[in-house]
N, C-alpha and C. Protein backbone atom coordinates (compact mmCIF):
# COMPACT_ATOMS: atom_id res chain seq x y z
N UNK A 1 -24.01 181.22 72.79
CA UNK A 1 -24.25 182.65 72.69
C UNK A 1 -25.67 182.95 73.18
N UNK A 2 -25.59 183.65 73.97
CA UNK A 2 -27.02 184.03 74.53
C UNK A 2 -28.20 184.78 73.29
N UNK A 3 -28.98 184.34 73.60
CA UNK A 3 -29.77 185.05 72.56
C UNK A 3 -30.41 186.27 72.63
N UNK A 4 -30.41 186.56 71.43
CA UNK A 4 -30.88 188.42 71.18
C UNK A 4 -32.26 188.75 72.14
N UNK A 5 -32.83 188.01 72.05
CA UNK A 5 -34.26 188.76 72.34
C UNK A 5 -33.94 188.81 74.25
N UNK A 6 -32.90 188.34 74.77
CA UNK A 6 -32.37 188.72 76.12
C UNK A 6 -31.41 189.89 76.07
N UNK A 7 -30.99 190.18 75.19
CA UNK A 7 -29.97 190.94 75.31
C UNK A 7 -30.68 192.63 75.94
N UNK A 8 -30.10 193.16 76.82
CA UNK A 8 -30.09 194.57 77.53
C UNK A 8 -29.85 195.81 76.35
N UNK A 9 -30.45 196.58 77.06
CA UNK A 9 -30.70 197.92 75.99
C UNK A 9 -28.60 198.41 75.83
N UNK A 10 -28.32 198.00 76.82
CA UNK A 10 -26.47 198.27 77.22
C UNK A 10 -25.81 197.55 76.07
N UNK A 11 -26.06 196.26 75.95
CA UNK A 11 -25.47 194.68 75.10
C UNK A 11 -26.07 195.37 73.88
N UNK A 12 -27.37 195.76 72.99
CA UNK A 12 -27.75 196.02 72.02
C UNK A 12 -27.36 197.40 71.23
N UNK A 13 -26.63 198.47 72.54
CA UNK A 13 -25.66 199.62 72.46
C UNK A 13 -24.59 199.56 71.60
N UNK A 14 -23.94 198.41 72.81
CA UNK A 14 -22.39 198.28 72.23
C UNK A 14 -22.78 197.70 70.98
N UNK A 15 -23.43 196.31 70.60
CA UNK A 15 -23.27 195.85 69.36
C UNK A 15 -23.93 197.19 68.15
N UNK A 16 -24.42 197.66 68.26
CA UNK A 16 -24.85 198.90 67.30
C UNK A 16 -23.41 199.43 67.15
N UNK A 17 -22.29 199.68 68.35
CA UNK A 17 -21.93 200.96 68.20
C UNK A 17 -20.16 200.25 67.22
N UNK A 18 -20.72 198.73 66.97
CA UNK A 18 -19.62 197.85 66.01
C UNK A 18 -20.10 197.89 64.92
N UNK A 19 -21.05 198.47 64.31
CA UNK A 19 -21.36 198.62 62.94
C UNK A 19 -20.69 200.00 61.91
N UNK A 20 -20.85 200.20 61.15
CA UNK A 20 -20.02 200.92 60.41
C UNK A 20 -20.21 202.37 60.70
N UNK A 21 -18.91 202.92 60.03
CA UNK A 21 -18.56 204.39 60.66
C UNK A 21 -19.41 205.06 60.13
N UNK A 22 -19.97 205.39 59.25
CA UNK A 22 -21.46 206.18 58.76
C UNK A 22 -22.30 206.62 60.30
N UNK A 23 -22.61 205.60 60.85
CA UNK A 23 -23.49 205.08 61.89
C UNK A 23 -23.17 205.52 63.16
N UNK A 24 -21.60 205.93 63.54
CA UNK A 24 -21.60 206.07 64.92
C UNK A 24 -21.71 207.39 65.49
N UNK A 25 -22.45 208.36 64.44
CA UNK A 25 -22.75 209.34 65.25
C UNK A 25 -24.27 209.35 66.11
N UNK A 26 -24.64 208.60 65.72
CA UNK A 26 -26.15 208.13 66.81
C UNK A 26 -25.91 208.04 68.17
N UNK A 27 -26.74 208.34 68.90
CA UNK A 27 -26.80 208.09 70.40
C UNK A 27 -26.93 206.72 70.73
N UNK A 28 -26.26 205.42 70.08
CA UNK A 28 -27.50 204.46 70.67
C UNK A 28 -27.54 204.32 72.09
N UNK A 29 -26.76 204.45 72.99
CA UNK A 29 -27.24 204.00 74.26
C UNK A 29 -28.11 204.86 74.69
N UNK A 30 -28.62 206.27 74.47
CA UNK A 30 -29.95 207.11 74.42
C UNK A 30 -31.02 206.37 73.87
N UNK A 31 -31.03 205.06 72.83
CA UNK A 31 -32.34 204.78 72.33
C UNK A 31 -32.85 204.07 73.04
N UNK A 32 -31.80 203.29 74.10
CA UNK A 32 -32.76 202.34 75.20
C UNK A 32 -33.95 201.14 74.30
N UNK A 33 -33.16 200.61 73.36
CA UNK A 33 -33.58 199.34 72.46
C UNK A 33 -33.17 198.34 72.92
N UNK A 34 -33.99 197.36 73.41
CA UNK A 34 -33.68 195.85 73.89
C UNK A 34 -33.21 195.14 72.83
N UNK A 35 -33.02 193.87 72.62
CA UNK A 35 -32.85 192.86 72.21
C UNK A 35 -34.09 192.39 71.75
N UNK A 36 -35.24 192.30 72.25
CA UNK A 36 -36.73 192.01 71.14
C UNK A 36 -36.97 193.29 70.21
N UNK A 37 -36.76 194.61 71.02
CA UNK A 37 -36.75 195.65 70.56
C UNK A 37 -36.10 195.36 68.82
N UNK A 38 -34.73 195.25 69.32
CA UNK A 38 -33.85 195.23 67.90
C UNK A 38 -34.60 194.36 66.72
N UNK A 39 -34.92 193.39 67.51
CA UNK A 39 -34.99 192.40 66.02
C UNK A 39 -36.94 192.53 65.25
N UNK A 40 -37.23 193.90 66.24
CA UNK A 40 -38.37 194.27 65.62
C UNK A 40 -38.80 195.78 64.79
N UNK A 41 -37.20 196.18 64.90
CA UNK A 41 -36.61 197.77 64.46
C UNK A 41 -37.42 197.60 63.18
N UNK A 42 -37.79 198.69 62.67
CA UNK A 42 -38.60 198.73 61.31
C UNK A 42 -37.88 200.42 61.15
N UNK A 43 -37.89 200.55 59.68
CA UNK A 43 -37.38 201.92 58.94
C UNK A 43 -38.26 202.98 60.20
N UNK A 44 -39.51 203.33 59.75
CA UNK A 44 -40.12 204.26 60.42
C UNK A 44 -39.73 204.11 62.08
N UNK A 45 -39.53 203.52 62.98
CA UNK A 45 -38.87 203.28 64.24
C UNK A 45 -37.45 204.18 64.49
N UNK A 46 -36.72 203.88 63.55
CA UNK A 46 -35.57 204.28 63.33
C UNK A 46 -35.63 205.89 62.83
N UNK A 47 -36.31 206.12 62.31
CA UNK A 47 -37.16 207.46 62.12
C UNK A 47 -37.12 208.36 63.25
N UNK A 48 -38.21 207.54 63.89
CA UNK A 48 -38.26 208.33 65.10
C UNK A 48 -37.04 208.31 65.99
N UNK A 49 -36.13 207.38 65.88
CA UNK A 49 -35.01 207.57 66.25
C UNK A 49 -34.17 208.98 66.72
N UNK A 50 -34.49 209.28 65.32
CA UNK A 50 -33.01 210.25 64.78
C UNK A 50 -32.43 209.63 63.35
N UNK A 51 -32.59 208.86 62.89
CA UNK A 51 -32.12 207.86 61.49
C UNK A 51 -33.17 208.77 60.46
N UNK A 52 -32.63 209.85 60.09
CA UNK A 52 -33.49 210.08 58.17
C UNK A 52 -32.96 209.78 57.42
N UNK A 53 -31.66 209.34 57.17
CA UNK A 53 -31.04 209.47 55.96
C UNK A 53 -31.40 207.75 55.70
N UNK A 54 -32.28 207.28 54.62
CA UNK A 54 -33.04 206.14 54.16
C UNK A 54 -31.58 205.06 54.21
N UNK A 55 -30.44 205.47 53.45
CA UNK A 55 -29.28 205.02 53.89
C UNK A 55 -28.44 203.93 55.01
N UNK A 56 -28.71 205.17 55.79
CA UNK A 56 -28.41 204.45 57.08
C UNK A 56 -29.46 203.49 57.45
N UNK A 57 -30.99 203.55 57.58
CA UNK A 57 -31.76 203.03 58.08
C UNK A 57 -31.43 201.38 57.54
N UNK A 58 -31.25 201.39 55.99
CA UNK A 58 -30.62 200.32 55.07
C UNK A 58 -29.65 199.57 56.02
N UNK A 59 -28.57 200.32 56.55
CA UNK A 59 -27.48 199.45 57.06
C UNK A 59 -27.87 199.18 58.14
N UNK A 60 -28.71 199.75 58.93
CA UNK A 60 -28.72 199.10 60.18
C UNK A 60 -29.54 198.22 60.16
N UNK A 61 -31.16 197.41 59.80
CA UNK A 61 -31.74 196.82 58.93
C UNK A 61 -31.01 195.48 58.73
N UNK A 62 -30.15 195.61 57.64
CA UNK A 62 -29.09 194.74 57.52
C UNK A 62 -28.64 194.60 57.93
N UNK A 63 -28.04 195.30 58.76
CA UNK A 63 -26.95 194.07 59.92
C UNK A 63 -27.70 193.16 61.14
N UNK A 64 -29.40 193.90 61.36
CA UNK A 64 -29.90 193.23 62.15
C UNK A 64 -30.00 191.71 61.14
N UNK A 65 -30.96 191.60 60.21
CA UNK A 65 -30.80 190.63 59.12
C UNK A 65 -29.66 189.79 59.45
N UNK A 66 -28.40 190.53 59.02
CA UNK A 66 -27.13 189.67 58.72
C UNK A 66 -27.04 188.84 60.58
N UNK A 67 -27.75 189.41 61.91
CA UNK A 67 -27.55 189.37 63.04
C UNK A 67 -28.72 187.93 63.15
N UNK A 68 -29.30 188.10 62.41
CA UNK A 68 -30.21 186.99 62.67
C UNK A 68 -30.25 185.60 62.10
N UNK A 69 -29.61 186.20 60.84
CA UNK A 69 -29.41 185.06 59.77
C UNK A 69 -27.70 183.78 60.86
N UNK A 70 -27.00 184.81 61.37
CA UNK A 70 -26.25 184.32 61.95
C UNK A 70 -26.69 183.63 63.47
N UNK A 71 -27.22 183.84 64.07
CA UNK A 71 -28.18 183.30 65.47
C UNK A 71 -29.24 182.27 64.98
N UNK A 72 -29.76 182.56 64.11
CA UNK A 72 -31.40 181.73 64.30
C UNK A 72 -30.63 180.91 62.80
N UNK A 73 -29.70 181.21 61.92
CA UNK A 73 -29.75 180.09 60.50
C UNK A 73 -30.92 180.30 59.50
N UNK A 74 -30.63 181.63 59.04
CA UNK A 74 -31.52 181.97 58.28
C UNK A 74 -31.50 182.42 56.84
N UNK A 75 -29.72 181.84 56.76
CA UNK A 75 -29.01 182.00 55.12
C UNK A 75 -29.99 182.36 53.76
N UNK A 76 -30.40 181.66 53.17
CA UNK A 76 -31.02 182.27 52.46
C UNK A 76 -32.55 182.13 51.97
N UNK A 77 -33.23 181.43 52.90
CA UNK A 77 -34.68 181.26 53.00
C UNK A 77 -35.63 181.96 52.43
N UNK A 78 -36.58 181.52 51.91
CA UNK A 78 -37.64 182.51 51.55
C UNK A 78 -38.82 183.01 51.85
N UNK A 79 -39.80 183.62 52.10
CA UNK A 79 -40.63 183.85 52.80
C UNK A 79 -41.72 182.31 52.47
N UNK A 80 -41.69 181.84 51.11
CA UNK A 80 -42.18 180.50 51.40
C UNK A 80 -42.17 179.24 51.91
N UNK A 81 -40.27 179.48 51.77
CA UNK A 81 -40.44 178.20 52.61
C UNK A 81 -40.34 178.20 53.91
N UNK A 82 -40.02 179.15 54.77
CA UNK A 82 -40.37 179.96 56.01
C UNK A 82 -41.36 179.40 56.45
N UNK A 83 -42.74 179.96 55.70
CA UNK A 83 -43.82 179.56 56.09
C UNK A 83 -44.44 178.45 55.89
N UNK A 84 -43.69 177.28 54.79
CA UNK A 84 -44.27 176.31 54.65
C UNK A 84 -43.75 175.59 55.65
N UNK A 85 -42.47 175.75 56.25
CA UNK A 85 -41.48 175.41 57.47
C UNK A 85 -42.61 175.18 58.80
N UNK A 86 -42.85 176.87 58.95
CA UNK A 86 -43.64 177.01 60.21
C UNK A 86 -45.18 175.88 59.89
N UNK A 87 -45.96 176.36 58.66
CA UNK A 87 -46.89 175.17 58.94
C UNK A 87 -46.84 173.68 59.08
N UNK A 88 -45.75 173.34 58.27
CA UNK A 88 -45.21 172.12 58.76
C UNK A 88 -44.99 171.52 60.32
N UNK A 89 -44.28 172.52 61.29
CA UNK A 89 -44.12 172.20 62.26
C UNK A 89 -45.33 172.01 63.25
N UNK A 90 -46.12 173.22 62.89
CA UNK A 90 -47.35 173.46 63.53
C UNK A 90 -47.82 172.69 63.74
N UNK A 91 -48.71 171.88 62.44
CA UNK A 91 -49.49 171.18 62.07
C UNK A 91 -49.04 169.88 62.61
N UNK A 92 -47.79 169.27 62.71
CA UNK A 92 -47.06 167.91 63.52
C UNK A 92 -47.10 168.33 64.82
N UNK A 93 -47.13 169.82 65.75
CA UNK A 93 -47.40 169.41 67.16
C UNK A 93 -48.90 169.45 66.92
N UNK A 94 -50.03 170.07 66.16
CA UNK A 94 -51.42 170.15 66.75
C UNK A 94 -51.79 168.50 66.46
N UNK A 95 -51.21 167.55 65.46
CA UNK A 95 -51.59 166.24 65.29
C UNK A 95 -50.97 165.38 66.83
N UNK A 96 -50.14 165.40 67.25
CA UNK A 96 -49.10 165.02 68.13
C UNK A 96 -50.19 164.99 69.23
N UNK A 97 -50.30 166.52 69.68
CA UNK A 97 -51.45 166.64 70.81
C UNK A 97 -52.74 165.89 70.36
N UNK A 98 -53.43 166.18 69.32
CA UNK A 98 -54.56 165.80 69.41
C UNK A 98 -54.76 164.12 69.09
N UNK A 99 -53.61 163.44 68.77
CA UNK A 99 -53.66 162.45 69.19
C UNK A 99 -53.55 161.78 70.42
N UNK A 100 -52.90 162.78 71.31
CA UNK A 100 -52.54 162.15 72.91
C UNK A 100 -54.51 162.23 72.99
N UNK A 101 -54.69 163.54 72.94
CA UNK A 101 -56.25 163.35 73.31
C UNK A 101 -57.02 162.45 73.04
N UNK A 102 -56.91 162.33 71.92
CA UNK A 102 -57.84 161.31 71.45
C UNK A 102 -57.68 159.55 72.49
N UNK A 103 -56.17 159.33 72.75
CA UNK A 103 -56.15 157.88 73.40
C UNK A 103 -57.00 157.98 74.77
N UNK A 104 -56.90 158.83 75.52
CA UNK A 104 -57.87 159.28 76.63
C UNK A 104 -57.39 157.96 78.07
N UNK A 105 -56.36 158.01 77.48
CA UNK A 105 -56.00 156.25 78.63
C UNK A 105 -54.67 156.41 79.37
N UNK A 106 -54.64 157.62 79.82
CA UNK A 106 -53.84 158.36 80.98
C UNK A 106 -54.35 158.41 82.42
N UNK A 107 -53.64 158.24 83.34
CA UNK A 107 -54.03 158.91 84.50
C UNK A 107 -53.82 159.72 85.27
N UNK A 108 -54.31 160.28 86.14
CA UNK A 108 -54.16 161.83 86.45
C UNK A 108 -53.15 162.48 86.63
N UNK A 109 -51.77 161.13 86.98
CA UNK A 109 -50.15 161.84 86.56
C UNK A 109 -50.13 162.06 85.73
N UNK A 110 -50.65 161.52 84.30
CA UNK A 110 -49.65 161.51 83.37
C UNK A 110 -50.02 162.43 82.62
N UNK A 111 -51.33 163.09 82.57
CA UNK A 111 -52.09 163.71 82.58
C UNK A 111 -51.40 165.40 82.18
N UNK A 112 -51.07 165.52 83.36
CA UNK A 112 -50.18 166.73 83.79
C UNK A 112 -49.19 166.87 83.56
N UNK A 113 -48.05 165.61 82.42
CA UNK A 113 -47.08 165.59 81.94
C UNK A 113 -47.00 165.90 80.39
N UNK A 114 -46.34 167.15 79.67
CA UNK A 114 -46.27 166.50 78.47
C UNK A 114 -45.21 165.55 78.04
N UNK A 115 -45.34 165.19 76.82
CA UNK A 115 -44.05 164.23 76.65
C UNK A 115 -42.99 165.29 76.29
N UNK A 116 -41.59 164.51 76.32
CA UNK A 116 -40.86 165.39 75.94
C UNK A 116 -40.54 165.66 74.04
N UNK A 117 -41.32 164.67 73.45
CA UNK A 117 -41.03 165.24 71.81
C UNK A 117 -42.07 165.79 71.91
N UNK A 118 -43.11 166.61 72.54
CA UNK A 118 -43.82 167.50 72.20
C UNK A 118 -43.39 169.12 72.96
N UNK A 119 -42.94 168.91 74.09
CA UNK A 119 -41.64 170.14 73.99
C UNK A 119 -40.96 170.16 73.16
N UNK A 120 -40.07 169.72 72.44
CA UNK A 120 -39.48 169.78 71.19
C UNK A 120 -40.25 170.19 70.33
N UNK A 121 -41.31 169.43 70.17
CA UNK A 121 -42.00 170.70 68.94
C UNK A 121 -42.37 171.72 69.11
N UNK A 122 -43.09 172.00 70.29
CA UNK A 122 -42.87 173.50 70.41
C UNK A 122 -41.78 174.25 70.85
N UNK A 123 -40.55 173.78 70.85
CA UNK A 123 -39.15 174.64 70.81
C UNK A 123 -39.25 174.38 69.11
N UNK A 124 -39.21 173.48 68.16
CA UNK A 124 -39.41 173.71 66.64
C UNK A 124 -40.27 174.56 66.43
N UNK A 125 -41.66 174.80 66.85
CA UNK A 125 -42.40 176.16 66.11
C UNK A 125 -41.85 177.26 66.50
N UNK A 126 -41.19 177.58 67.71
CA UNK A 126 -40.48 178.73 67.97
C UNK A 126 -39.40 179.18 66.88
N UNK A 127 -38.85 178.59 67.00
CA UNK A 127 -37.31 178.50 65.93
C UNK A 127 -38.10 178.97 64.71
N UNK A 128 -38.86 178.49 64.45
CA UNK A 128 -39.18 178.68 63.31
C UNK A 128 -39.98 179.98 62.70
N UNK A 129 -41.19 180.34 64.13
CA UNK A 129 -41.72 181.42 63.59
C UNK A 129 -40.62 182.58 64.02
N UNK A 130 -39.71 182.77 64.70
CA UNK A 130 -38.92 183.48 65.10
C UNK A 130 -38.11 183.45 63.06
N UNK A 131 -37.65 182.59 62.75
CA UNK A 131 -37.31 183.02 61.38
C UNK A 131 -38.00 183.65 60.25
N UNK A 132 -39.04 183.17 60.47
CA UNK A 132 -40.43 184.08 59.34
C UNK A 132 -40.53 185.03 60.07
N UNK A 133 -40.81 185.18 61.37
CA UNK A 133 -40.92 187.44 61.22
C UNK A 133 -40.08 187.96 61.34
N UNK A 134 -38.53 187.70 61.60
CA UNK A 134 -37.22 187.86 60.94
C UNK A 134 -37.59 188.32 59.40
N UNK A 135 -38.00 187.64 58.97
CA UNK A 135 -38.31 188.14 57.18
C UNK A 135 -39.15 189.07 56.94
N UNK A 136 -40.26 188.70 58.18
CA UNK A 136 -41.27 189.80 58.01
C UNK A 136 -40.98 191.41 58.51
N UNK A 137 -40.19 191.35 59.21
CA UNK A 137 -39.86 192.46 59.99
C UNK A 137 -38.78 193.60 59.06
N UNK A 138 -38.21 192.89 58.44
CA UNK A 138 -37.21 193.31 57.31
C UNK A 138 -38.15 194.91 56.26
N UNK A 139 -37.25 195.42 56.06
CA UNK A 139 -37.42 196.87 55.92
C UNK A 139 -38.70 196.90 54.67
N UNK A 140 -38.65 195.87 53.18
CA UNK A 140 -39.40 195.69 52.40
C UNK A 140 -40.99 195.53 52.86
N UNK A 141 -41.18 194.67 54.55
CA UNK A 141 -42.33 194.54 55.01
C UNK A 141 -43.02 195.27 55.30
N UNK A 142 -42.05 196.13 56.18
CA UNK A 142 -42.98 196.67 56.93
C UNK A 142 -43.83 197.94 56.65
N UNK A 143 -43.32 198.22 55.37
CA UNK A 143 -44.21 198.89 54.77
C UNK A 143 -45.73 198.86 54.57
N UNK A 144 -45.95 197.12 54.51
CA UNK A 144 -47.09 196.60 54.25
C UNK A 144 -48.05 196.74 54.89
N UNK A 145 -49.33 196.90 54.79
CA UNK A 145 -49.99 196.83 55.50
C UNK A 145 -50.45 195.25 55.94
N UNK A 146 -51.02 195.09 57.20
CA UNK A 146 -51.46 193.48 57.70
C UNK A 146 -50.01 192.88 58.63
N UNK A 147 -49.12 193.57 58.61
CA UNK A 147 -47.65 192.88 58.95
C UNK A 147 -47.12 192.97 60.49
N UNK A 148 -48.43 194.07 60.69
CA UNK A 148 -47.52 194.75 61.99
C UNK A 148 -48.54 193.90 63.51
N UNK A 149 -49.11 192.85 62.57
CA UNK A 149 -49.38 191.99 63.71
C UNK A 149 -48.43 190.75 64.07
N UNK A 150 -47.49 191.08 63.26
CA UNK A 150 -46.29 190.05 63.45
C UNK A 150 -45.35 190.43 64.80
N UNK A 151 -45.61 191.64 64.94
CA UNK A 151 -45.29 192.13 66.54
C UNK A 151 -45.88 191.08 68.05
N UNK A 152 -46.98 191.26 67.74
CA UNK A 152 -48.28 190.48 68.60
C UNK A 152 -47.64 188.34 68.71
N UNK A 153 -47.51 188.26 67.60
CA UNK A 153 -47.16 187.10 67.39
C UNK A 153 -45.80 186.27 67.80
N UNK A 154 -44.58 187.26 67.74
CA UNK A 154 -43.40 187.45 68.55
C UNK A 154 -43.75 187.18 69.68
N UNK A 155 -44.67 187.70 70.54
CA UNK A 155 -44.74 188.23 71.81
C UNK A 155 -45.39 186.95 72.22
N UNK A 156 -46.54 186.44 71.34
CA UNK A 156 -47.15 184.79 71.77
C UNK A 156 -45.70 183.97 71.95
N UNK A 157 -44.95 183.98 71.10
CA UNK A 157 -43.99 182.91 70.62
C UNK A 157 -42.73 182.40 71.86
N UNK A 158 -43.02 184.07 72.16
CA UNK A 158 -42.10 184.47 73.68
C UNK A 158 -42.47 183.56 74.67
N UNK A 159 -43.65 183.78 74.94
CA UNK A 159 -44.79 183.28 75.94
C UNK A 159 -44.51 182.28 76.02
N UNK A 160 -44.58 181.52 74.75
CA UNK A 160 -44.70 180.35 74.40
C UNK A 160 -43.15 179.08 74.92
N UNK A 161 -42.30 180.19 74.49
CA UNK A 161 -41.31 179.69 74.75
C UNK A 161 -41.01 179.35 76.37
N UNK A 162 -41.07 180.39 77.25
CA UNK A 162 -41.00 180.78 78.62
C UNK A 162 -41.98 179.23 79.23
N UNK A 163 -42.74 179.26 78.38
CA UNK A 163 -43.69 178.12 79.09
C UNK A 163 -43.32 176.86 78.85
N UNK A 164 -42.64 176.77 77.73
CA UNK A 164 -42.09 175.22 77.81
C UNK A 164 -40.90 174.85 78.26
N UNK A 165 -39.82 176.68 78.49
CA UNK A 165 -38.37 176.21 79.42
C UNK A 165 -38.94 175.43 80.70
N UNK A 166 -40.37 176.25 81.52
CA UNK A 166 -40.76 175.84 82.54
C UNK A 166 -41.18 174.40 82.64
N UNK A 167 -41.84 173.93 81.52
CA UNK A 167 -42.24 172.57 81.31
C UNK A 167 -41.07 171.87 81.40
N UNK A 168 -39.75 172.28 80.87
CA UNK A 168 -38.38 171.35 80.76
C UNK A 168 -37.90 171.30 82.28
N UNK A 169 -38.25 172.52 82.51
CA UNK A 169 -37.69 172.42 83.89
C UNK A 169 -38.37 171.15 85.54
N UNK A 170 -39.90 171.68 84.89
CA UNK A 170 -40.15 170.35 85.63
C UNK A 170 -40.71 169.11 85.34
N UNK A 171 -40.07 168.84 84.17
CA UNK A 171 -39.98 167.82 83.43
C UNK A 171 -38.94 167.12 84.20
N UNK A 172 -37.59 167.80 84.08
CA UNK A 172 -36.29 167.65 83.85
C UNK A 172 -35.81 167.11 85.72
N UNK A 173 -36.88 167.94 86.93
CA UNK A 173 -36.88 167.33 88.64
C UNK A 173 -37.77 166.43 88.05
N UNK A 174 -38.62 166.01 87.49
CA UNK A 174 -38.85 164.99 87.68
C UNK A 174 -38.48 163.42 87.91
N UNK A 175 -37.56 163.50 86.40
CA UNK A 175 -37.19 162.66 85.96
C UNK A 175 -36.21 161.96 87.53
C-alpha cells in the first residue's frame, strides 16, 4: 500500500469522502489536502475548513488516527513508549555512526559508503518518529502549546527519508 504522506489531494478526497454520512456534506476535493497534509490535520485546520461542529472535527481526527494506527502499527502505544521507542532508535544510529568515526581506517571508497544496517536505522528512526507525531498531532495535542514544532520535524524526517531511499538506491548499483 502506498503510503499516506504520497498520497494526492484527489486519493485523500476520495478516502475522506468513505467516512461516515455525517461528513459527506463537505467539499473535500475543494480542500486540496495532501497526504502529509492529512496526517497533520489538527481541529483548528479543519476549522478553517468549513468543520465547526467539534463533532465532526472528532470523527475525522479519528479516522485519520484509526488511518495511521493501520499503515504505520500504532495499536495502542503511548506517548511514552513512542518516545522511549524513538530515543532508543536514535541513540543506536548516533552510537553506530560515531563509532564508524571513531575507527578512522577507511579509505576514500569506503568512506562515501554507508553501511547498510545504518540505512536501516535510519529507515527505524523514521518509522518511528512518524508514530510519535501521529500521537502528537492527535486532536488532545494540538491544543498545546510547544507541539506545533512537530510540523517542522515531520518535514526533517521526510528529508530524511528521501535521502536514504537515495542512499539505497546507490547502494543497491553498486552492489
Amino acid at each position: 500500500m502506498e503510503p499516506i504522506t504520497s498520497w494526492s489531494s484527489e486519493r485523500v478526497s476520495e478516502w475522506l469522502k468513505g467516512l461516515e454520512a455525517p461528513l459527506q456534506k463537505y467539499p473535500f476535493s475543494e480542500w486540496r489536502v495532501s497526504g502529509m497534509d492529512l496526517l497533520q490535520l489538527t481541529a483548528t485546520e479543519l476549522e478553517l475548513l468549513g468543520v465547526h461542529k467539534i463533532g465532526h472535527q472528532e470523527l475525522i481526527l479519528e479516522a485519520v488516527e484509526k488511518l495511521c494506527a493501520l499503515m504505520y502499527g500504532l495499536g495502542g502505544e503511548s506517548l511514552r513508549s513512542l518516545t522511549e521507542k524513538l530515543r532508543g532508535v536514535a541513540h543506536h544510529l548516533q552510537r553506530s555512526i560515531q563509532g564508524r568515526w571513531s575507527l578512522r581506517s577507511y579509505d576514500s571508497h569506503s568512506a562515501t559508503k554507508l553501511p547498510s544496517s545504518e540505512l536501516q536505522e535510519a529507515l527505524d528512526l523514521i518509522t518511528s518518529a512518524k508514530g510519535l507525531f501521529s500521537l502528537l498531532n492527535r486532536y488532545q495535542f494540538s491544543q498545546l502549546s510547544g507541539f506545533t514544532a512537530s510540523k517542522n520535524i515531520i518535514t526533517l524526517c521526510r528529508d530524511l527519508g528521501t535521502t536514504v531511499q537515495k542512499c539505497c538506491a546507490v547502494l543497491c548499483c553498486a552492489v
